[in-house]
Protein backbone atom coordinates (compact mmCIF):
# COMPACT_ATOMS: atom_id res chain seq x y z
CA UNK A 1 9.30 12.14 17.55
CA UNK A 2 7.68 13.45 20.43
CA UNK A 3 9.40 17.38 21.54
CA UNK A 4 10.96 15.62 24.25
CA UNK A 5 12.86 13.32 21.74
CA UNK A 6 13.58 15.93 19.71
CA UNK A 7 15.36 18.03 22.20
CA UNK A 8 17.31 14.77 23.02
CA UNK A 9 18.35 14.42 19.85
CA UNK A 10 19.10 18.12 19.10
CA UNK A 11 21.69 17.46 22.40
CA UNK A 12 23.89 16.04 20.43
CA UNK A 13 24.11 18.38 17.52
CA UNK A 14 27.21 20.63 18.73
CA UNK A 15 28.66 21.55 15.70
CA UNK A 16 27.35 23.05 12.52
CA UNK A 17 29.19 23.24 9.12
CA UNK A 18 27.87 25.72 6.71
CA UNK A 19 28.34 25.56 2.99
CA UNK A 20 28.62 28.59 1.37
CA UNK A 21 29.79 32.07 2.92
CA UNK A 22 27.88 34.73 0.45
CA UNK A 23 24.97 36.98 1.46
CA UNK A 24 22.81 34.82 3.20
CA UNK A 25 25.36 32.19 4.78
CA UNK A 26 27.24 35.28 6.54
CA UNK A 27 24.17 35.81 8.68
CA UNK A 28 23.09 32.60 9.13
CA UNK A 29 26.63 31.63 10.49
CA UNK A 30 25.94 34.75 13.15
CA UNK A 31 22.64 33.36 13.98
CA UNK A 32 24.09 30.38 14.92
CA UNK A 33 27.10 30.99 16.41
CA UNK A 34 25.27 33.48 18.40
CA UNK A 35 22.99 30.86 19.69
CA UNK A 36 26.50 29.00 21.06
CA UNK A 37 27.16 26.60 18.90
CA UNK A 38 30.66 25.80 16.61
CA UNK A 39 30.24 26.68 13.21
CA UNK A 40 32.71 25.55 10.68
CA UNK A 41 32.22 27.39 7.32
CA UNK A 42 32.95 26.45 3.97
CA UNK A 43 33.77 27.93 0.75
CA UNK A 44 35.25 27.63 -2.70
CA UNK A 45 35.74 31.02 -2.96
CA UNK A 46 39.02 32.50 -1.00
CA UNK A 47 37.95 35.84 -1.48
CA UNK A 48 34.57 35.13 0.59
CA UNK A 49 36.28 33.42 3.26
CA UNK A 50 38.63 36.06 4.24
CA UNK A 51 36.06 38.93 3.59
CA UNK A 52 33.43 37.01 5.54
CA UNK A 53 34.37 37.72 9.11
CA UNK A 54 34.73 41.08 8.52
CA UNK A 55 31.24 41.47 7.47
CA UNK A 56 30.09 39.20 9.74
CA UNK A 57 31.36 41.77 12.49
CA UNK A 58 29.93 44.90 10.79
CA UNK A 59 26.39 43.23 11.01
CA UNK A 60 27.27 42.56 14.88
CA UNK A 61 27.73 46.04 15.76
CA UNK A 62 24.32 47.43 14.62
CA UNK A 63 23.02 44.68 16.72
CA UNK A 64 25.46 46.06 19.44
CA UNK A 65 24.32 49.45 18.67
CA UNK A 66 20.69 48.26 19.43
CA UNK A 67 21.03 46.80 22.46
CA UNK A 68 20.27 43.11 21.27
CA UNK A 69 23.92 41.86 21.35
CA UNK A 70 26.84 42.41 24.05
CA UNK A 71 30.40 43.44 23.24
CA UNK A 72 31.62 40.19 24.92
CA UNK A 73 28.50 38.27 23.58
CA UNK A 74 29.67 39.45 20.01
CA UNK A 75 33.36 38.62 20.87
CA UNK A 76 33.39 35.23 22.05
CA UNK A 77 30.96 34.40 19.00
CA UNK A 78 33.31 34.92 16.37
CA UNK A 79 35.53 32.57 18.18
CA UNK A 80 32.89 30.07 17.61
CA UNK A 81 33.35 30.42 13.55
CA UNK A 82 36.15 28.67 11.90
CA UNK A 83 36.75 28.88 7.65
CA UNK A 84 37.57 26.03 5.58
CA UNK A 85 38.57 25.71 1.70
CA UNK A 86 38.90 21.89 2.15
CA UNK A 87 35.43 20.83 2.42
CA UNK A 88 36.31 16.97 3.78
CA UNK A 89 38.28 19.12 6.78
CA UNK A 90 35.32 21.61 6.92
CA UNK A 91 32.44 18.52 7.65
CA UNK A 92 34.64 16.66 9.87
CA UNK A 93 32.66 16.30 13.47
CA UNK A 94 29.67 18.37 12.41
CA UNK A 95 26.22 16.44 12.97
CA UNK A 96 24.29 18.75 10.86
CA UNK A 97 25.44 20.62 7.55
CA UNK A 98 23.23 23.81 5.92
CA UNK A 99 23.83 24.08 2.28
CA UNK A 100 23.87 27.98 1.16
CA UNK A 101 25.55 27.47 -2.12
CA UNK A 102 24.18 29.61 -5.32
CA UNK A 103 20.89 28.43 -6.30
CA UNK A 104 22.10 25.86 -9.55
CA UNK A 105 20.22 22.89 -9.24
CA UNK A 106 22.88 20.85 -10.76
CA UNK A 107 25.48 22.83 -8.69
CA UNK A 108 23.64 21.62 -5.11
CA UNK A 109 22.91 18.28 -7.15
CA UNK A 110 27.01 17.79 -7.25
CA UNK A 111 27.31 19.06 -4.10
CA UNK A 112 25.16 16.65 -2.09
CA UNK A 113 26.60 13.65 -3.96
CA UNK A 114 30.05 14.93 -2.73
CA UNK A 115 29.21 15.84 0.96
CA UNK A 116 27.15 12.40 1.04
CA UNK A 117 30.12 10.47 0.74
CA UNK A 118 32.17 12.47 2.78
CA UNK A 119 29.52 12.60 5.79
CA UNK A 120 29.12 9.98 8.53
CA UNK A 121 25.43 8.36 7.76
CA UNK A 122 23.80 10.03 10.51
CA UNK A 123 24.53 13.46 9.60
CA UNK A 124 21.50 15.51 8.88
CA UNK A 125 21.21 18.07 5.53
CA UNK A 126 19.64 21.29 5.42
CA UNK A 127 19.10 23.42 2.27
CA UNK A 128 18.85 26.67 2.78
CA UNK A 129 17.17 27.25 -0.92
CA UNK A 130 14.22 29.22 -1.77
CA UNK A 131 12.33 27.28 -3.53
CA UNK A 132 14.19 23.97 -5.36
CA UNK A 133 12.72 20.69 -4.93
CA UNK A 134 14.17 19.34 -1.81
CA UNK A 135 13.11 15.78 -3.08
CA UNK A 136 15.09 16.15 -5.94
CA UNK A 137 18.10 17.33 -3.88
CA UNK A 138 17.71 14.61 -1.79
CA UNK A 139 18.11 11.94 -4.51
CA UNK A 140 21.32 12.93 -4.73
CA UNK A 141 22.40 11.07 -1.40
CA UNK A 142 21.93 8.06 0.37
CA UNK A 143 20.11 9.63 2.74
CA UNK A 144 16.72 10.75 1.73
CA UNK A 145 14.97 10.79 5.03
CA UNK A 146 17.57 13.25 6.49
CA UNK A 147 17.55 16.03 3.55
CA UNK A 148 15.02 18.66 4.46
CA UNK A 149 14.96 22.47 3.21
CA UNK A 150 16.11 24.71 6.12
CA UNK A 151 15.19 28.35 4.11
CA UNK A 152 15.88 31.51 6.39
CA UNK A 153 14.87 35.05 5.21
CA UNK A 154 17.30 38.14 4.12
CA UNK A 155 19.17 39.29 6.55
CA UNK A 156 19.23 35.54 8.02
CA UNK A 157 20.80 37.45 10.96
CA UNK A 158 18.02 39.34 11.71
CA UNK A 159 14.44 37.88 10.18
CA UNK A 160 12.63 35.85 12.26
CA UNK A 161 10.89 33.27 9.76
CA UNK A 162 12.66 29.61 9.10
CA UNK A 163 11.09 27.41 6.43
CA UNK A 164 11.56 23.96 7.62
CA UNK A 165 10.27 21.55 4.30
CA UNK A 166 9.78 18.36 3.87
CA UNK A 167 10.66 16.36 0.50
CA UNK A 168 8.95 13.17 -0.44
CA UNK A 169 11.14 10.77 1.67
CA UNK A 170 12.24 13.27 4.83
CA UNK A 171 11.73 12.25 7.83
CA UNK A 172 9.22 13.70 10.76
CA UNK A 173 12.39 13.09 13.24
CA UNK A 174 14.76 14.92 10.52
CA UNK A 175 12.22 17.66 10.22
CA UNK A 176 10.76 18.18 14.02
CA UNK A 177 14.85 18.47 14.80
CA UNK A 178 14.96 20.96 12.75
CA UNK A 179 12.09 22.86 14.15
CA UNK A 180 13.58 22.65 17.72
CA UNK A 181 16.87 23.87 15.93
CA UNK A 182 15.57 26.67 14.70
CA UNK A 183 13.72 27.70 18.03
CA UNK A 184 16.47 27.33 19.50
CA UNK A 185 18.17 30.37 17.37
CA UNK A 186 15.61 32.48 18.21
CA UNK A 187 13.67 31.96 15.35
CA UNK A 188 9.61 31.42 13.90
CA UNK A 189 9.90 28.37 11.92
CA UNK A 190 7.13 27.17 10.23
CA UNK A 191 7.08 23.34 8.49
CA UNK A 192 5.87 23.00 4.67
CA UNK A 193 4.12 19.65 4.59
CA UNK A 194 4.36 19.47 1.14
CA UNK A 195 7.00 20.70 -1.31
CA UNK A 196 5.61 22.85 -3.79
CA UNK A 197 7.77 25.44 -5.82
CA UNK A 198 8.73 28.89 -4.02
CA UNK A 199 7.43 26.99 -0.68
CA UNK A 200 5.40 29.92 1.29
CA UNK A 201 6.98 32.69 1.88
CA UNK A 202 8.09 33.08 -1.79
CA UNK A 203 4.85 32.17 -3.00
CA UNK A 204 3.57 35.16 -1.12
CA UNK A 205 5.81 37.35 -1.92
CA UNK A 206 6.35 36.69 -5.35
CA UNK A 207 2.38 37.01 -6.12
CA UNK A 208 2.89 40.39 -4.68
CA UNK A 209 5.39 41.26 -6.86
CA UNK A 210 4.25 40.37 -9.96
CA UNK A 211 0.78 42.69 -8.91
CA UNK A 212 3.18 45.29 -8.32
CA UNK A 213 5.23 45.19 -11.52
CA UNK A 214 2.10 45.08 -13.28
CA UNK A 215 0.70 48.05 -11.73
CA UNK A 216 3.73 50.15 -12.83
CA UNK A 217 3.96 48.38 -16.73
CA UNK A 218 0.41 49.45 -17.11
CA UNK A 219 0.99 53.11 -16.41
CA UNK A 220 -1.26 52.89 -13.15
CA UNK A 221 1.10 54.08 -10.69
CA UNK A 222 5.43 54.27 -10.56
CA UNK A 223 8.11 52.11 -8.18
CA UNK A 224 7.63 54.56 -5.65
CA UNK A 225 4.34 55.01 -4.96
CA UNK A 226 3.82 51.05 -4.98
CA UNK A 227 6.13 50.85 -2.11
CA UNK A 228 5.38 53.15 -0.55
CA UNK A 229 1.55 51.66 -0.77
CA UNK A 230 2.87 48.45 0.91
CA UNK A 231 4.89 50.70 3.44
CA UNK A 232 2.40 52.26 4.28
CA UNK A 233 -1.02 50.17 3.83
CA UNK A 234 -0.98 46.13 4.40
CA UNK A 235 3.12 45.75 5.05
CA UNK A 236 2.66 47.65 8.80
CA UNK A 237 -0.66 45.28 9.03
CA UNK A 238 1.34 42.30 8.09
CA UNK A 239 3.92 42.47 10.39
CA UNK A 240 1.66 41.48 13.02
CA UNK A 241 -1.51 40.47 11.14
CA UNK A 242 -1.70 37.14 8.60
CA UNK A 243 -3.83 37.21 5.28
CA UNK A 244 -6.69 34.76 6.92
CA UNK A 245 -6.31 36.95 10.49
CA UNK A 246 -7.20 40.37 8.67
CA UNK A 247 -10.05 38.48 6.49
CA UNK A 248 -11.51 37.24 10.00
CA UNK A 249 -11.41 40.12 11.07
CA UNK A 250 -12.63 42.17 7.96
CA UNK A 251 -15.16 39.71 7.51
CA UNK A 252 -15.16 36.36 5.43
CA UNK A 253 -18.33 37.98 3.31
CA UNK A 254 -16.92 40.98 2.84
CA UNK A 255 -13.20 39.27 1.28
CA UNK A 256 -15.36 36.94 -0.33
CA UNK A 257 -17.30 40.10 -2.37
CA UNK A 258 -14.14 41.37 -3.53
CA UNK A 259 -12.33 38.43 -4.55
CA UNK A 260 -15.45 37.69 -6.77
CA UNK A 261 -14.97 41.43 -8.65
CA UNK A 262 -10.81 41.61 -7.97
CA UNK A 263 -9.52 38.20 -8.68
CA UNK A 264 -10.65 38.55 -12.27
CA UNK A 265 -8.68 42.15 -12.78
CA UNK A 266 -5.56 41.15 -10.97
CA UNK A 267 -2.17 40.03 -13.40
CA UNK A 268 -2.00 36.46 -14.07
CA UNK A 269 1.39 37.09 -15.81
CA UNK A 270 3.16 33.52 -16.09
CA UNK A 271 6.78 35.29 -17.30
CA UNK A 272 8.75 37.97 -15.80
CA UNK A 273 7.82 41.06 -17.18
CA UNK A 274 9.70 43.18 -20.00
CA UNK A 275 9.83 45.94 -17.28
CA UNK A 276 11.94 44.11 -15.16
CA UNK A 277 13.71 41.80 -17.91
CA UNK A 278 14.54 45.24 -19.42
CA UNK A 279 16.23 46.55 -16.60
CA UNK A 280 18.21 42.95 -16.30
CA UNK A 281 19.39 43.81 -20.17
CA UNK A 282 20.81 47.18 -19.40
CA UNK A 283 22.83 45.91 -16.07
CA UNK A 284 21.03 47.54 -13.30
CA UNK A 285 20.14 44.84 -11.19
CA UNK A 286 19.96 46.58 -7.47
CA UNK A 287 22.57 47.35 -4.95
CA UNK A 288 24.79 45.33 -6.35
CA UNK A 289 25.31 47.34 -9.77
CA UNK A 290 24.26 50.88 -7.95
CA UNK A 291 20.65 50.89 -9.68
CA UNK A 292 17.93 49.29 -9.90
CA UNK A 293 13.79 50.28 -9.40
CA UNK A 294 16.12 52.84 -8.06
CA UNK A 295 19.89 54.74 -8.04
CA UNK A 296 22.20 53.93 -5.17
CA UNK A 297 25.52 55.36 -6.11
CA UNK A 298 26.34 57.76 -3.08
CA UNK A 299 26.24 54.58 -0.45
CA UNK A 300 28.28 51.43 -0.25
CA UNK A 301 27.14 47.68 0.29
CA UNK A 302 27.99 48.03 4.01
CA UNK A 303 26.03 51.64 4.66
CA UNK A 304 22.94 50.28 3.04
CA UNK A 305 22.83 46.56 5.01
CA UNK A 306 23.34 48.60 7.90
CA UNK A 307 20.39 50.82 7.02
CA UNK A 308 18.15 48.25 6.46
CA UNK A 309 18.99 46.59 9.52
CA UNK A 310 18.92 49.43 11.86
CA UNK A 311 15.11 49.42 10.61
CA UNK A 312 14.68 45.64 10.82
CA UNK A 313 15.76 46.60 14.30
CA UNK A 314 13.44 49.06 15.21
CA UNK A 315 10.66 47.08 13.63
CA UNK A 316 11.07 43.93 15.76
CA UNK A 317 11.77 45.46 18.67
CA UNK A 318 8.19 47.04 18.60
């Protein structure tokens, strides 16, 4: 499908049903009803539905606070969403569904059975997971070219990257749609040609923080001087500089020296470690328990989102 095409056929996707209105689907429902388009939002979960707009509000006026939304703008958005508890009512007239629903592989296996049958044929599927096998996901319909993996990054709202990946039997119209989609929210999407566990971003991330945890089990340094190392060091770089940019410009001999010294010393840990396991054992598991790496009872849920994204904020508007 040539870009052309692809904006044809992204035309006629008007409405949007999203599956699943925790953490990450209330800010991907914002992106996209902020880019204009009907969103219809589902949920087993009453609780989530009714708390959901709310929220979804709260996250609007930091971005009203910043300058990158309008009152009105804001306003007439939220008129765009619309919750559902019946899930047949919620897909009815949507030509593209995003599946945000916990990350259970037989849970989305279940789920894509179900919405298959519901769907008209045509009807395009988008995981938002982080790293399941969209192939396997896919086998679950009748409809394997037109599952793909559709992963934004925490806060959806906000973060600019979109993983757009490909199973084994996805098509390149299903997947350069998708792409166009996703520009079309404002977004950097990037496609995975092939599957592989974690897809990039995690990949990336995760090898970073298993360095990390090892540097603090081993007694070489604590939580908060490793952040504040990738604060302060290659996180600013990052933001504007890839890994294979800042080895061009460092010098391909000069990496290549230090990977033949470094690579050797750095963790190869294939487990979790007991450090973080540990904490896991005792309860404190982040923000959501009020401690983690570190304590966080004096703010709420809401103060410290809105933290984080007033310096999200600040960060991509530089």
């Amino acid at each position: 499908m040539t870009n052309q095409a692809s904006e044809r056929a992204l035309a006629n996707v008007k409405t949007i049903a999203v599956a699943g209105m925790g953490t990450m689907g209330r800010g991907i429902i914002q992106s996209i009803a902020t880019a204009g388009y009907e969103v219809k939002c589902y949920d087993v979960n009453e609780i989530e539905l009714k708390r959901s707009i709310p929220l979804i509000e709260a996250m609007q006026q930091v971005l009203v606070k910043a300058g990158m939304l309008t009152s009105d703008a804001a306003k007439e958005s939220i008129k765009r969403i619309r919750t559902f508890q019946d899930l047949t009512e919620c897909l009815e007239n949507a030509q593209l569904v995003i599946e945000v629903i916990p990350e259970i592989l037989d849970a989305k296996l279940s789920f894509y059975n179900q919405i298959d049958k519901i769907s008209e044929p045509n009807v395009i599927f988008a995981s938002n997971t982080s790293g399941l096998s969209i192939t396997q996901l896919a086998k679950a319909t009748n409809r394997q070219d037109k599952v793909a993996g559709f992963h934004f990054w925490n806060p959806a709202h906000l973060m600019p990257l979109i993983e757009v990946t490909k199973g084994e039997k996805t098509s390149d119209d299903t997947a350069e749609l998708l792409l166009s989609f996703a520009q079309r929210l404002g977004k950097k999407p990037i496609l995975v040609r092939r599957e592989v566990p974690g897809f990039i971003g995690n990949r990336l991330q995760y090898a970073v923080l298993r360095e990390a945890l090892y540097l603090v089990q081993t007694g070489v340094a604590t939580p908060e001087d490793v952040d504040i190392a990738m604060k302060a060091g290659p996180g600013i770089r990052y933001s504007f500089l890839g890994p294979f940019e800042t080895a061009d410009l460092g010098g391909i001999d000069v990496f290549t020296n230090i990977c033949k010294y470094l690579f050797k010393d750095l963790s190869s840990d294939d487990k979790p470690s007991s450090y973080m396991t540990n904490l896991v054992k005792s309860g404190n598991l982040g923000v959501k328990s009020g401690q983690g790496f570190y304590e966080y009872n004096n703010k709420t849920l809401i103060e410290l989102l809105s933290e984080r994204d007033r310096k999200l904020i600040k960060i991509l508007s530089a």
